[in-house]
Protein backbone atom coordinates (compact mmCIF):
# COMPACT_ATOMS: atom_id res chain seq x y z
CA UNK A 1 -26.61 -16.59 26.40
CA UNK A 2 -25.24 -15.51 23.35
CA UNK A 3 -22.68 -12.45 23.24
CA UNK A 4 -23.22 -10.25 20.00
CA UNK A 5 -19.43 -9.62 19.76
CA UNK A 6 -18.81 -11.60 17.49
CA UNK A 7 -21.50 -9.98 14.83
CA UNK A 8 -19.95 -6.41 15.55
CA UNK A 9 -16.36 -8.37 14.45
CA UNK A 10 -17.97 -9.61 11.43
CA UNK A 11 -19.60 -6.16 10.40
CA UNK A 12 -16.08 -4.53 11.05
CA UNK A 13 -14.37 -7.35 8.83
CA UNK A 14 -17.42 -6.60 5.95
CA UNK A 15 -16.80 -2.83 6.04
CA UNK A 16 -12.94 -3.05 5.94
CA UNK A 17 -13.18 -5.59 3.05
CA UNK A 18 -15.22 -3.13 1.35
CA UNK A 19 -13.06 -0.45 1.27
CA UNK A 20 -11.04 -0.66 -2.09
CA UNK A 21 -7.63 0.17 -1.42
CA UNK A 22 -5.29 -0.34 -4.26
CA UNK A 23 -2.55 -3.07 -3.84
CA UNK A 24 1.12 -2.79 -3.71
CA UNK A 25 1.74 -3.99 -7.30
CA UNK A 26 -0.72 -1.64 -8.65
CA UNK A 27 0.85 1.52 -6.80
CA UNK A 28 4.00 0.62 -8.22
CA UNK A 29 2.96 0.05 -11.75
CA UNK A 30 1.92 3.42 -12.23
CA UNK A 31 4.52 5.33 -11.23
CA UNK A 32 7.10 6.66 -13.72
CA UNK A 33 10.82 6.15 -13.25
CA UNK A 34 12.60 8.92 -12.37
CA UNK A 35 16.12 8.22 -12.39
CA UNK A 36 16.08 7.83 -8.54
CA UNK A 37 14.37 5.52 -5.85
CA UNK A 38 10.97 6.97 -5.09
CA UNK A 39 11.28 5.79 -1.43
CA UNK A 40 14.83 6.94 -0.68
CA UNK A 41 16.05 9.13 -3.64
CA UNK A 42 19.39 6.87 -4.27
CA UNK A 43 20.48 7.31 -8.05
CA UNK A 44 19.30 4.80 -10.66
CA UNK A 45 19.12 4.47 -14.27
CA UNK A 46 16.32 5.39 -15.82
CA UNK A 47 13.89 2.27 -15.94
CA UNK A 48 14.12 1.25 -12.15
CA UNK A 49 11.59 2.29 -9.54
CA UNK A 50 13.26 1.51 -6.59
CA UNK A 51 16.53 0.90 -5.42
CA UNK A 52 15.67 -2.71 -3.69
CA UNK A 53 12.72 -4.40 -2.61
CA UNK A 54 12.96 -2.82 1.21
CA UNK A 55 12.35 0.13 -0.35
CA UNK A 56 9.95 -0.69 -2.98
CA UNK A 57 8.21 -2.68 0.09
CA UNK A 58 8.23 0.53 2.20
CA UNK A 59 7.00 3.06 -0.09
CA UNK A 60 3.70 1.14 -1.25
CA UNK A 61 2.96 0.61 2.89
CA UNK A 62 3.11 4.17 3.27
CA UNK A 63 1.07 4.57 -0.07
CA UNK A 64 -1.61 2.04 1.05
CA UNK A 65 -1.54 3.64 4.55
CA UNK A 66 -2.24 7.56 3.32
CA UNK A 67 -4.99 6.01 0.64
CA UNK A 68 -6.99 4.53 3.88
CA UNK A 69 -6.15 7.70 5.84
CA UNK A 70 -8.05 9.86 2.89
């Protein structure tokens, strides 16, 4: 007897593959510096984003993670 678990695990994989959710890279690109980390506000010159890669790390998880909430 088959079980027809593992269908319902394929048609969640389908569906969350399907949803377009922009990747970290691309979140980053677009914004503008600002003179200050976007994550943690720390002072920077004008042409950084972020003040380390924690940070720039941290910010497009929480940008990803609100853009599937939506």
């Amino acid at each position: 007897m088959e079980s027809t678990q593992p269908e319902v695990v394929e048609g969640e994989r389908d569906m969350t593959a399907s949803l377009s959710l922009p990747s970290a890279p691309e979140l980053i690109a677009v914004l503008p510096p600002k003179g200050a980390c976007w994550y943690c506000d720390k002072p920077l010159d004008a042409v950084r984003r972020f003040c380390g890669r924690n940070c720039s790390a941290a910010y497009a998880e929480e940008a990803q993670y609100q853009a599937w909430k939506a």
